[in-house]
C-alpha atoms as a PDB file:
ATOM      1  CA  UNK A   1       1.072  27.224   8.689  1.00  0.00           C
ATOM      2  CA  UNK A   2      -0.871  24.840   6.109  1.00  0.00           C
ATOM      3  CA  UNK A   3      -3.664  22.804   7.728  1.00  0.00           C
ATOM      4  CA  UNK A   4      -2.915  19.455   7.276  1.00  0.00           C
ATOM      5  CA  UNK A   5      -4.268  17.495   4.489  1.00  0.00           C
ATOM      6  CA  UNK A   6      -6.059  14.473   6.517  1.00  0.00           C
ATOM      7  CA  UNK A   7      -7.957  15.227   9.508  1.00  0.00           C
ATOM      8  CA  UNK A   8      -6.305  13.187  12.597  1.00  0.00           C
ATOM      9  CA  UNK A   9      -9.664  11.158  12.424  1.00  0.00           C
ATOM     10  CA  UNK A  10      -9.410  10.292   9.015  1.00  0.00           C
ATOM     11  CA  UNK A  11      -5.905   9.632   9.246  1.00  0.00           C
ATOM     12  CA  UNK A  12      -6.718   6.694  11.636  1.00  0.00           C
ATOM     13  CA  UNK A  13      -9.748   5.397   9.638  1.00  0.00           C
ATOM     14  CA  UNK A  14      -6.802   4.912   6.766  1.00  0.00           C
ATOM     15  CA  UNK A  15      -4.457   2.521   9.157  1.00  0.00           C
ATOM     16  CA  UNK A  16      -4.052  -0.714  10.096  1.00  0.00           C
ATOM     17  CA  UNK A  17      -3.253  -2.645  13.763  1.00  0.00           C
ATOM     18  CA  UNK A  18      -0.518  -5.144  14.703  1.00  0.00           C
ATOM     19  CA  UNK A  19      -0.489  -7.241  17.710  1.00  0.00           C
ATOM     20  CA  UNK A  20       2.761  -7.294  19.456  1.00  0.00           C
ATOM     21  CA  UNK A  21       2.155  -8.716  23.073  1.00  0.00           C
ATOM     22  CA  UNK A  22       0.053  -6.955  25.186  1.00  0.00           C
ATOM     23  CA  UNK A  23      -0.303  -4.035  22.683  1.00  0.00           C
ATOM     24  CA  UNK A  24      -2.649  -3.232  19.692  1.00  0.00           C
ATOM     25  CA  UNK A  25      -0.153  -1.048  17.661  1.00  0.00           C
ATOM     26  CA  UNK A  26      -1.451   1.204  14.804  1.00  0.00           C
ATOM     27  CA  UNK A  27       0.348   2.130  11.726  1.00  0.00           C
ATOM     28  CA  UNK A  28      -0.144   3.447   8.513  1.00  0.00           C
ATOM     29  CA  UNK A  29       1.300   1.823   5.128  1.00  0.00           C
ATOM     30  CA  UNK A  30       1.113   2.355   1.558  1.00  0.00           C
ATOM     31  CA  UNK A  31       3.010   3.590  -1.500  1.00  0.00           C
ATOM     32  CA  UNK A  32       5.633   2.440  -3.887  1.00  0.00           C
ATOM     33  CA  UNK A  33       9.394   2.153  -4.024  1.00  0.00           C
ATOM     34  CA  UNK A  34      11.537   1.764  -1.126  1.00  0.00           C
ATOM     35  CA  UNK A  35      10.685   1.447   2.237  1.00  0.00           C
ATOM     36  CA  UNK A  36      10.593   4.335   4.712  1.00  0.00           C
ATOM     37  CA  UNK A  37       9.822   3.974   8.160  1.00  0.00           C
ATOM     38  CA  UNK A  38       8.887   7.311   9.994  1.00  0.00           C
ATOM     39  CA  UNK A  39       8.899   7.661  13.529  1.00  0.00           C
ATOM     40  CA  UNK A  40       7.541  10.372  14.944  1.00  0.00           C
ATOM     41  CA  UNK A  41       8.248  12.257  18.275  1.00  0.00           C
ATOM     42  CA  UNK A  42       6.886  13.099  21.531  1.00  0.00           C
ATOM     43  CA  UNK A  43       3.839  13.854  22.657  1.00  0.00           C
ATOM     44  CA  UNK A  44       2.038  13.442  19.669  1.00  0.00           C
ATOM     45  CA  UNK A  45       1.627  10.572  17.210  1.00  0.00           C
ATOM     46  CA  UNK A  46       2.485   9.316  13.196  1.00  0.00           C
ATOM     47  CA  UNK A  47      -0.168  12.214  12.167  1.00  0.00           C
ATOM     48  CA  UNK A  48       2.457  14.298  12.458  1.00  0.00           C
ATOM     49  CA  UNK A  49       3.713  12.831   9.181  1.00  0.00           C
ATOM     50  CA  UNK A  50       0.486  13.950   7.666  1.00  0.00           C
ATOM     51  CA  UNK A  51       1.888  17.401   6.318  1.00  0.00           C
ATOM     52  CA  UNK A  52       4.474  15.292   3.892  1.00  0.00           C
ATOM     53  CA  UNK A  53       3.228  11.765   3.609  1.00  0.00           C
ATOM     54  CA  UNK A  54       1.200  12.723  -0.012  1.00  0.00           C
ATOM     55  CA  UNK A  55       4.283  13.893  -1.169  1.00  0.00           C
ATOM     56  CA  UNK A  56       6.147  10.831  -0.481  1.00  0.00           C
ATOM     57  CA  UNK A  57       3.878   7.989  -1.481  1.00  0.00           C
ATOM     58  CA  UNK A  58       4.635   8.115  -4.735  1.00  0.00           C
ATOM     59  CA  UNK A  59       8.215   7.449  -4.099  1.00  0.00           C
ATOM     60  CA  UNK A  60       8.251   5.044  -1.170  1.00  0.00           C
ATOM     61  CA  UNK A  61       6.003   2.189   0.780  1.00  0.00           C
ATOM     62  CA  UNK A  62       5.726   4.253   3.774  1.00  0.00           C
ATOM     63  CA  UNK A  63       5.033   2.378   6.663  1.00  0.00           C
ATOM     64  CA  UNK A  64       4.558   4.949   9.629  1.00  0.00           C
ATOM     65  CA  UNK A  65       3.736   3.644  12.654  1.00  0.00           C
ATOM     66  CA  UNK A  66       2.401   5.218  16.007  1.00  0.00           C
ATOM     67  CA  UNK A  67       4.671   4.087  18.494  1.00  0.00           C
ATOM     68  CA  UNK A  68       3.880   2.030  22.339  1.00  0.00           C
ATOM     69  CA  UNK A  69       1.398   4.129  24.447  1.00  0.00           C
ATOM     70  CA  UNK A  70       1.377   6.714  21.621  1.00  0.00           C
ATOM     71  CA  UNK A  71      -1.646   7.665  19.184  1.00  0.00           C
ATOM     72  CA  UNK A  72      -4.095   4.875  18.749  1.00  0.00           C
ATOM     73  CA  UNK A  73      -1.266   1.978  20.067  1.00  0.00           C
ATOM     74  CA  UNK A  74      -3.491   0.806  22.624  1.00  0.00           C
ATOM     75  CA  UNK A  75      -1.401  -0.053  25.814  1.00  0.00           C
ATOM     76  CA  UNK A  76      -3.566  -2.222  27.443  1.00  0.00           C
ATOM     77  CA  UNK A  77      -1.683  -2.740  30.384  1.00  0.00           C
ATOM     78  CA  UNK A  78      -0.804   0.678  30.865  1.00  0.00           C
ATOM     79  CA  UNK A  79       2.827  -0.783  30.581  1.00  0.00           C
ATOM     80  CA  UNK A  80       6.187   1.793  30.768  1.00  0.00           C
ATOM     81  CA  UNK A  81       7.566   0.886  27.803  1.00  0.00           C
ATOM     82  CA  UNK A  82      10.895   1.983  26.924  1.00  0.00           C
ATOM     83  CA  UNK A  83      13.289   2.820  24.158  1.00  0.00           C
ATOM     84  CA  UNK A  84      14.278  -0.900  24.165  1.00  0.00           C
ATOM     85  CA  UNK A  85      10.621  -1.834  24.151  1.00  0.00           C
ATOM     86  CA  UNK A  86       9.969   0.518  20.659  1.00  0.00           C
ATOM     87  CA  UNK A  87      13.233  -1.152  18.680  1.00  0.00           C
ATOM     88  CA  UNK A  88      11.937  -4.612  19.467  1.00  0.00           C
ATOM     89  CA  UNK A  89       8.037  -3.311  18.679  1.00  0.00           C
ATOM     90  CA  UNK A  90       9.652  -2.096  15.230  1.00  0.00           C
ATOM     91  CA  UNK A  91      11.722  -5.440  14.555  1.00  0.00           C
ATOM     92  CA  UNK A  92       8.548  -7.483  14.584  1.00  0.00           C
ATOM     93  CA  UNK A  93       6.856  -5.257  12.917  1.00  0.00           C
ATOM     94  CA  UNK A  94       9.287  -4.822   9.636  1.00  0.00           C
ATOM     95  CA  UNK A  95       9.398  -9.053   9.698  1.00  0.00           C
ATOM     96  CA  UNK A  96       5.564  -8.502   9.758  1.00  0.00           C
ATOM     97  CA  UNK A  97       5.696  -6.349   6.875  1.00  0.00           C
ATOM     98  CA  UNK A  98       8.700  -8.407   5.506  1.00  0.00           C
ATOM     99  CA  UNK A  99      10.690  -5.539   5.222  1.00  0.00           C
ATOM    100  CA  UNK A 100      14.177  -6.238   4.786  1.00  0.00           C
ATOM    101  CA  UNK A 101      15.526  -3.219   4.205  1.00  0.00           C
ATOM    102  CA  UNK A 102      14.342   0.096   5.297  1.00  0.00           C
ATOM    103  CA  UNK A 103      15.094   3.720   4.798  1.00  0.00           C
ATOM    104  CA  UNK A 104      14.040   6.025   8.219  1.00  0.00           C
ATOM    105  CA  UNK A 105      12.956   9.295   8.566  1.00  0.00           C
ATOM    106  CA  UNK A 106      12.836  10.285  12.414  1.00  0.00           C
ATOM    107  CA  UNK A 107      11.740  12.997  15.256  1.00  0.00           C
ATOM    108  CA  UNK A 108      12.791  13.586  18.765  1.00  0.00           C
ATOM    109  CA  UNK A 109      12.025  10.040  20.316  1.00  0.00           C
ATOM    110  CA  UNK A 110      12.093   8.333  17.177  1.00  0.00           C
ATOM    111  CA  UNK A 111      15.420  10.015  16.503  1.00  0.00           C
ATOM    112  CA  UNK A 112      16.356   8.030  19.988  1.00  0.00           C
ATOM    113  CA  UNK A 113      14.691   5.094  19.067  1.00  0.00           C
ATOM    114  CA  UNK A 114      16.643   4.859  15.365  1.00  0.00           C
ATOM    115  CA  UNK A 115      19.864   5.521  17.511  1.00  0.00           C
ATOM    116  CA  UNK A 116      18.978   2.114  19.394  1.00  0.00           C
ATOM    117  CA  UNK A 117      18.164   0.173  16.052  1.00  0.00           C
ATOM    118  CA  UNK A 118      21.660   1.723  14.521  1.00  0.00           C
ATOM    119  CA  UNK A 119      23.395   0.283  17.978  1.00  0.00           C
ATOM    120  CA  UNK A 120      21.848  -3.564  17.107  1.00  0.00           C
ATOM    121  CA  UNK A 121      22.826  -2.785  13.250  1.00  0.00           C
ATOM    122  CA  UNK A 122      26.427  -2.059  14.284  1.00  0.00           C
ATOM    123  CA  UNK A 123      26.758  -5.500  16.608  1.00  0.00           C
ATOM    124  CA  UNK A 124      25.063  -7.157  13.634  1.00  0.00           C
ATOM    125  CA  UNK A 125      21.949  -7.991  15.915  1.00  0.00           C
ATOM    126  CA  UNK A 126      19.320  -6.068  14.089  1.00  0.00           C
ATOM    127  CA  UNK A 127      16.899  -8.201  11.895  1.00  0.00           C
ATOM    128  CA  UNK A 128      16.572  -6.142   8.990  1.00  0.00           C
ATOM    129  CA  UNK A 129      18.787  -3.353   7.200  1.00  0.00           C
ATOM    130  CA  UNK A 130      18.723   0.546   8.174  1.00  0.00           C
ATOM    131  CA  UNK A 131      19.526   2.098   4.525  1.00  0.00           C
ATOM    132  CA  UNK A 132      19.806   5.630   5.746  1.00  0.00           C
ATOM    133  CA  UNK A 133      18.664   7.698   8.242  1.00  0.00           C
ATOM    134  CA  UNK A 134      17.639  11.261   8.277  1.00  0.00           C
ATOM    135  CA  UNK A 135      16.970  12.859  11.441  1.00  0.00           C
ATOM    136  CA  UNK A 136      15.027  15.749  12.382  1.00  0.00           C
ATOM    137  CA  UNK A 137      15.087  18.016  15.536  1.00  0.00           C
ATOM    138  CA  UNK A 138      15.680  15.553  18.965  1.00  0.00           C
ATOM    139  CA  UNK A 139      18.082  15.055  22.068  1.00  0.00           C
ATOM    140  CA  UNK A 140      20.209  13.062  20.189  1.00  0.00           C
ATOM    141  CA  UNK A 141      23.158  14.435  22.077  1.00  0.00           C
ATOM    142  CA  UNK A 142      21.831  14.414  25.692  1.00  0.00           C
ATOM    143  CA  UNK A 143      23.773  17.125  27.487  1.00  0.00           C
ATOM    144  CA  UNK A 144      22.403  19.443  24.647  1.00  0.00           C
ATOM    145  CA  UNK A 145      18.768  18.906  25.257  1.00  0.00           C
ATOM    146  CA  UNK A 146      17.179  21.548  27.022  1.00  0.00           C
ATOM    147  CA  UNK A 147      14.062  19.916  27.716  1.00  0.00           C
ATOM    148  CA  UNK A 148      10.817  22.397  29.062  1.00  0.00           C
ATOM    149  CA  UNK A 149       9.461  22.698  32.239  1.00  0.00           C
ATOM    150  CA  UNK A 150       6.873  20.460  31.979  1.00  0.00           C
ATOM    151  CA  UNK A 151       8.974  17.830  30.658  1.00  0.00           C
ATOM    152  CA  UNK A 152      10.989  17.816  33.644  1.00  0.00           C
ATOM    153  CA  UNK A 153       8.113  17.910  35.778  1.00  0.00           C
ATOM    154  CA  UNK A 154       6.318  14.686  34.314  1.00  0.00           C
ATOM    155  CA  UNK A 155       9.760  12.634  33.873  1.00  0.00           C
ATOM    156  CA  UNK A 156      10.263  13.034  38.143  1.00  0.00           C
ATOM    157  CA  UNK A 157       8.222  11.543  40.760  1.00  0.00           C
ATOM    158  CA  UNK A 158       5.305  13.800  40.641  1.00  0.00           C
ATOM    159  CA  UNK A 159       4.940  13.011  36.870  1.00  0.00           C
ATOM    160  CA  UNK A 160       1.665  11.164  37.057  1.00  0.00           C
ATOM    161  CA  UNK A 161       0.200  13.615  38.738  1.00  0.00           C
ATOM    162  CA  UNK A 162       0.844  16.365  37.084  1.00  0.00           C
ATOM    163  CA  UNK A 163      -0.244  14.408  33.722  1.00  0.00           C
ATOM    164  CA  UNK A 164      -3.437  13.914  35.084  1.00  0.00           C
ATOM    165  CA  UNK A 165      -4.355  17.089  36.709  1.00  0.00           C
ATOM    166  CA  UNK A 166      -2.770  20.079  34.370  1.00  0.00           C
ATOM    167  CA  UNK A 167      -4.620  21.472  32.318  1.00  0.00           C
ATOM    168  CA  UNK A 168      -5.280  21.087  28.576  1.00  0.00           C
ATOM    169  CA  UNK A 169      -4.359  24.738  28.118  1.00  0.00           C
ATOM    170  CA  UNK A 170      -1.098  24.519  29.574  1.00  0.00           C
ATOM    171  CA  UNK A 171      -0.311  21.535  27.888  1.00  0.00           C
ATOM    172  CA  UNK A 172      -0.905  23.221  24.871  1.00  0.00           C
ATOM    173  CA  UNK A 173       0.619  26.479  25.578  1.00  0.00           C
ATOM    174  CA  UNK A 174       3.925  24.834  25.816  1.00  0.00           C
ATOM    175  CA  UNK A 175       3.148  22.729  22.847  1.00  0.00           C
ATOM    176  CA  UNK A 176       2.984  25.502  20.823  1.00  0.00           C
ATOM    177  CA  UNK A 177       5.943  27.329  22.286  1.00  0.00           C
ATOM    178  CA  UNK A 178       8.424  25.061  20.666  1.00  0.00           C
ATOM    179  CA  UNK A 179       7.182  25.392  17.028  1.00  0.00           C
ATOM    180  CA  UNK A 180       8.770  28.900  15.213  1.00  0.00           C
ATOM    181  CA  UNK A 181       7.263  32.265  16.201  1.00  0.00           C
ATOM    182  CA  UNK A 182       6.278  33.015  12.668  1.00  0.00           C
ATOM    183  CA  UNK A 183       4.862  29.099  12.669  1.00  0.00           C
ATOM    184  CA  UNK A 184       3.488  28.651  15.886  1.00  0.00           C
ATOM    185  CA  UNK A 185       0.049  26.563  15.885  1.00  0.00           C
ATOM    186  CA  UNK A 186      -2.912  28.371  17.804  1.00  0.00           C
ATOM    187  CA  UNK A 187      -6.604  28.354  18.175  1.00  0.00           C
ATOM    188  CA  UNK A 188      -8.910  26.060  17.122  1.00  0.00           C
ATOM    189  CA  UNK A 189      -5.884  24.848  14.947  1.00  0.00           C
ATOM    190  CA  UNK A 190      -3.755  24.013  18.152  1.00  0.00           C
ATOM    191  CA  UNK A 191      -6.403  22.544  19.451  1.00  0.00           C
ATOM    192  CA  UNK A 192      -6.743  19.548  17.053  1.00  0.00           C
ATOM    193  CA  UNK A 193      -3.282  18.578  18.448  1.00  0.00           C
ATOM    194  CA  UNK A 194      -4.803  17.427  21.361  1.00  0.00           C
ATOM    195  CA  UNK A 195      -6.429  14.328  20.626  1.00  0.00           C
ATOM    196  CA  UNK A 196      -3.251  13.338  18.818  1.00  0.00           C
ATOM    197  CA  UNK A 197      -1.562  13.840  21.695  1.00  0.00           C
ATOM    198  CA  UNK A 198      -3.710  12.390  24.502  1.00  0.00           C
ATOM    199  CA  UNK A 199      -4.486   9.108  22.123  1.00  0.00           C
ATOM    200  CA  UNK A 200      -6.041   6.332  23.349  1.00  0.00           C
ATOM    201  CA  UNK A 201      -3.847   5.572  26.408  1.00  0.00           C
ATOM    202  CA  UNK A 202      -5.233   9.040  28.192  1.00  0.00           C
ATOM    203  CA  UNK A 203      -3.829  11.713  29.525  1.00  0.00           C
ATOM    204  CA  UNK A 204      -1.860   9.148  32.252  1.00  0.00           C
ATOM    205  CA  UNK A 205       0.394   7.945  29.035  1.00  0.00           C
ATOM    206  CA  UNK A 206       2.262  11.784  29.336  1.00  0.00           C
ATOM    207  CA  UNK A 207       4.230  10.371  32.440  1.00  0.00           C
ATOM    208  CA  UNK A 208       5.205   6.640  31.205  1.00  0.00           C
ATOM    209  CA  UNK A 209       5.992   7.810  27.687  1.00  0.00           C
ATOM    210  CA  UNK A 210       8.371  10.433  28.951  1.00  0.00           C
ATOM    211  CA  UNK A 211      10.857   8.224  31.005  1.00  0.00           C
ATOM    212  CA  UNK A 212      13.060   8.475  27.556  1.00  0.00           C
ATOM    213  CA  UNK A 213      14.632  11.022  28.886  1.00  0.00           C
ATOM    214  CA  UNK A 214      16.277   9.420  31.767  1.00  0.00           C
ATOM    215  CA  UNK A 215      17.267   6.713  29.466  1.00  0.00           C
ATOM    216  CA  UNK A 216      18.858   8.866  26.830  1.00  0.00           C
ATOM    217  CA  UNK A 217      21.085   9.817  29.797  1.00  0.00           C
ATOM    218  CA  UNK A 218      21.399   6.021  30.807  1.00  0.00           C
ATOM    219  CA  UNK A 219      21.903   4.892  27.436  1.00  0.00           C
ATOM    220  CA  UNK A 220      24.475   7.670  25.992  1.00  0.00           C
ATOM    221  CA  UNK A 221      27.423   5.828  25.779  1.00  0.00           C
ATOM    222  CA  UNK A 222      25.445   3.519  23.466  1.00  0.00           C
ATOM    223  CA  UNK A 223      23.227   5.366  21.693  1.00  0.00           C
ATOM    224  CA  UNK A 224      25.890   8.255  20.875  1.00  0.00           C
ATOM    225  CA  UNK A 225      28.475   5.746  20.018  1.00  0.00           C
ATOM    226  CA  UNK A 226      25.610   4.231  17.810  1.00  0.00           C
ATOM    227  CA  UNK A 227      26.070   7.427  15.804  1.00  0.00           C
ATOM    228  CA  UNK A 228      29.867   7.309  15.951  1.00  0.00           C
ATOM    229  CA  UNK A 229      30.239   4.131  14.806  1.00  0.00           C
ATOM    230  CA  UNK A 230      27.295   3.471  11.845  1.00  0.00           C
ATOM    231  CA  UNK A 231      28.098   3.011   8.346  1.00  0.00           C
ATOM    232  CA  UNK A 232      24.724   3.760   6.856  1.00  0.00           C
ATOM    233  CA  UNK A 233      24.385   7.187   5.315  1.00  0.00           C
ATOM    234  CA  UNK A 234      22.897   9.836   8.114  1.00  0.00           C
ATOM    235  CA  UNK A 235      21.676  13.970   7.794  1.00  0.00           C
ATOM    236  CA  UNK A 236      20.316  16.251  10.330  1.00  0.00           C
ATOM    237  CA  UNK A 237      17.285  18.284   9.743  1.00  0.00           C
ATOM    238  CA  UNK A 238      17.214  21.126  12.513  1.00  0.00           C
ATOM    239  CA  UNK A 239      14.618  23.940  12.788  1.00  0.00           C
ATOM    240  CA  UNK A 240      17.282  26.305  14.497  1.00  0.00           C
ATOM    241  CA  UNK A 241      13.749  28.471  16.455  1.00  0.00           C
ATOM    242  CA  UNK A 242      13.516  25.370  18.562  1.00  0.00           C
ATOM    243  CA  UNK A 243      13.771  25.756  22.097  1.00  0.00           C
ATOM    244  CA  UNK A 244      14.713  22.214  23.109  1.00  0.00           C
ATOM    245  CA  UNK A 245      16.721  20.973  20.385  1.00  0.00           C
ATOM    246  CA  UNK A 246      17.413  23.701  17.898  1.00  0.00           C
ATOM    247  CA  UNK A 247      20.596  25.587  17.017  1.00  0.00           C
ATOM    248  CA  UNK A 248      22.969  24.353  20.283  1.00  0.00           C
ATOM    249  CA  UNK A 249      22.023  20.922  19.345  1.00  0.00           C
ATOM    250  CA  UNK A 250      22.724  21.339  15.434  1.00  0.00           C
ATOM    251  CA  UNK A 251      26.036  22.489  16.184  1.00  0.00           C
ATOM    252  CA  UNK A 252      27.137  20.029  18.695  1.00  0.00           C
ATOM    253  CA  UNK A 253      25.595  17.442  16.156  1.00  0.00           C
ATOM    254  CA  UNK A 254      28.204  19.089  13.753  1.00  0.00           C
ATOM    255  CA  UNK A 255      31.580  19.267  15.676  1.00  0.00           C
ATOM    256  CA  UNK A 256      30.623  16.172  17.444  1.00  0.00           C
ATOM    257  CA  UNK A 257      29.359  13.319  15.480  1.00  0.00           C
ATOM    258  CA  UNK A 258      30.418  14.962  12.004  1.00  0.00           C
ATOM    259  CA  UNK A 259      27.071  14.471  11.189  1.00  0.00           C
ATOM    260  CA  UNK A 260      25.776  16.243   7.953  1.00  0.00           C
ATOM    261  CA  UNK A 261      23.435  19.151   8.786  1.00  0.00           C
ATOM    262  CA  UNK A 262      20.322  21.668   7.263  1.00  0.00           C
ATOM    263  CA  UNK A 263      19.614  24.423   9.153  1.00  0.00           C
ATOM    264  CA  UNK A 264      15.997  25.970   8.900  1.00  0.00           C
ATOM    265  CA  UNK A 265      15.507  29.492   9.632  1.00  0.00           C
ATOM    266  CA  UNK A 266      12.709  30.524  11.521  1.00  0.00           C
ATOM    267  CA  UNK A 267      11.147  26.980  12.003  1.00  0.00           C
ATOM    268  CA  UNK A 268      10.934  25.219  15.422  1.00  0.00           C
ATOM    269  CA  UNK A 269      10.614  21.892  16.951  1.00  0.00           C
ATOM    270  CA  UNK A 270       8.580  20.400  14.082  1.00  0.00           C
ATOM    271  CA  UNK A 271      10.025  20.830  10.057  1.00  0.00           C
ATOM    272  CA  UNK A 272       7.426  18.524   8.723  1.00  0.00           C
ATOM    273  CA  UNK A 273       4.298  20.864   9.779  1.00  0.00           C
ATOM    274  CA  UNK A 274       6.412  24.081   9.572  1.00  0.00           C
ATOM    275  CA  UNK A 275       7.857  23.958   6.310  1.00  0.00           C
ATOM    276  CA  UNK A 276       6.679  20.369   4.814  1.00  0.00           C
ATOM    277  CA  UNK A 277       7.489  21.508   1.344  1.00  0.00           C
ATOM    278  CA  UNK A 278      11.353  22.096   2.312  1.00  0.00           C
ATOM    279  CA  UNK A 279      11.287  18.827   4.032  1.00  0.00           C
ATOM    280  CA  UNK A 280       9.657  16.695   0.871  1.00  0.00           C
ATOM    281  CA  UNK A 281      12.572  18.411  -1.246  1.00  0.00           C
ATOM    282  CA  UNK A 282      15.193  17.685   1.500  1.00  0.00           C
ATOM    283  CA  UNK A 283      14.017  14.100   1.826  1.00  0.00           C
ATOM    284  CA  UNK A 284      14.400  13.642  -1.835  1.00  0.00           C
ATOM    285  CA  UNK A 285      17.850  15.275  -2.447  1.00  0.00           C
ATOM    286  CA  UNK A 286      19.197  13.171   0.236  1.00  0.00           C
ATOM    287  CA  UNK A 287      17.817   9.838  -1.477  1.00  0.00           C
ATOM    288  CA  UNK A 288      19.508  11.067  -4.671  1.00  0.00           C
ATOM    289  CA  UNK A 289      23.056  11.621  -3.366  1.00  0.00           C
ATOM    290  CA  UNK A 290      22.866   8.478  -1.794  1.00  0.00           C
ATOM    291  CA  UNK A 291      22.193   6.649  -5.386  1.00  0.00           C
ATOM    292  CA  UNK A 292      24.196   8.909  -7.004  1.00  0.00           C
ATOM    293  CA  UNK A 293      27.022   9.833  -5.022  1.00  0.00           C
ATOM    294  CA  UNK A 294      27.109   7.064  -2.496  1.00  0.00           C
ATOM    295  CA  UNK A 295      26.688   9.481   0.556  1.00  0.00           C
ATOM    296  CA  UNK A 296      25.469  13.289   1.219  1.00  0.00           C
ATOM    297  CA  UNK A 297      27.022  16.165  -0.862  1.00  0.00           C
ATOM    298  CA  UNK A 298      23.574  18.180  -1.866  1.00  0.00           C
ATOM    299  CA  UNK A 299      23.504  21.653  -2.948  1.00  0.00           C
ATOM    300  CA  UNK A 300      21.864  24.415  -0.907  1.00  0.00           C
ATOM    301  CA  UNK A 301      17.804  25.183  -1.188  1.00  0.00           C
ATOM    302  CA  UNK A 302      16.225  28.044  -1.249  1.00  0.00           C
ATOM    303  CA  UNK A 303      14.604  27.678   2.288  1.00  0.00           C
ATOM    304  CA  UNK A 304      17.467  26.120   4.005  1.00  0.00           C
ATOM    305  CA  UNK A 305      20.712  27.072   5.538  1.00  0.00           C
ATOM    306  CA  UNK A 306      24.084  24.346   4.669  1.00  0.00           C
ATOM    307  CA  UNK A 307      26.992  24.753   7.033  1.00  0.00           C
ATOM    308  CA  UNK A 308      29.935  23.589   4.448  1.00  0.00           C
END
């Protein structure tokens, strides 16, 4: 696995903040061409879009934010905020960046969060226009998301506790466990996924930002439906290794939603640090079939797996 390009300190020397009530939200912009908004997943932050963001800048205005409680989004309340809380964050801040109309590029609770913004798009609520959205590995579908142990553990009642008083080296252990066998983070490299996924909010943030998964299940008539019913053009990215979201869920994606889908052999819970190249050139075909084709008919890569 390639280090990333930006240190996570560097990276957030390079942002900018945005107030939106009792939060100071960080997010990075910059680039030229359309807009793409990438949200990233949990427990980490928008460094994750590190390994690619070089590669894109010359062919968007990325604007990548790190969402509530996440990263360097200072929750100074030490607020729950929910998936409902994240679509409105984002609304304000695409009128703050006058964005009108925005191409996305999500992970596992941004892929949730871009489900909610597709709902308000299809009721004709949402204040700017989702162009496209490509997906990567998440509980999209929520009966196929196997989530870990320690998931479980923090989203019930003994969450706060146990975000407080594990250990950083079981935290990490299962961190790493969802990435590819043959791409699987360790050492001092794992270890500079810590910060990024502590952030400023402490190690407390684990337990509030993990309460998505109770409302996927709350929220899955909508937010599947959301899928169902959305015009805009939409692809699946799935690293098939991954425990929580791989192959099961790429299927069910499939037979389900009809939803276009990659399949990645031998990567894990996170494309974009496990095979970034694959993901630059996958991000790119799908922009081109959607200018020149009006929708997704790409043709196989060398590193990827198409189900036809």
């Amino acid at each position: 696995m390639k280090q990333p390009p930006i240190t996570l300190e560097r990276w957030g020397q390079c942002g900018k903040y945005f107030e939106w009530q009792d939060h100071h939200v960080y997010y990075q912009r910059g680039g030229h061409g359309e807009i793409l908004l990438m949200l990233h997943g949990f427990p980490t932050c928008s460094w994750d879009w590190a390994w690619i963001s070089r590669d894109l800048v010359q062919d968007f205005h990325m604007i990548v934010p790190d969402l509530l409680d996440y990263g360097r989004s200072l929750n100074s309340l030490k607020k729950t905020c929910s998936i409902m809380d994240q679509a409105d964050m984002l609304e304000a801040l695409m009128a703050h960046r006058e964005a009108k109309e925005v191409h996305i590029l999500a992970h596992d609770v941004g892929d949730t969060v871009t489900q909610e913004l597709l709902a308000r798009q299809n009721e004709g609520k949402l204040s700017f226009r989702i162009k496209s959205a490509l997906f990567l590995n998440g509980g999209m579908l929520p009966h196929m998301h196997r989530p870990r142990t320690v998931q479980t553990l923090l989203a019930g009642k003994a969450g706060p506790l146990i975000a407080r008083s594990a250990s950083k080296k079981k935290f990490l252990t299962g961190f790493a466990e969802v990435f590819g066998k043959d791409t699987r983070p360790s050492g001092a490299f794992l270890e500079e996924f810590w910060p990024a996924m502590v952030g400023v909010n402490g190690r407390g943030a684990f337990a509030r930002r993990i309460r998505y998964m109770n409302e996927r299940l709350q929220h899955a008539d909508r937010w599947v439906g959301a899928l169902r019913q959305t015009a805009a053009p939409m692809m699946l990215i799935n690293g098939v290794e991954d425990p929580v979201s791989g192959a099961h869920a790429a299927d069910a994606m499939e037979r389900e939603i009809g939803m276009k889908v990659v399949r990645l052999p031998g990567i894990g819970h996170y494309p974009q640090i496990e095979a970034p190249e694959t993901i630059v050139e996958l991000v790119h075909q799908f922009q081109d079939c959607i200018v020149k084709n009006g929708y997704v008919q790409p043709s196989p890569l060398r590193h990827a797996a198409w189900n036809e």
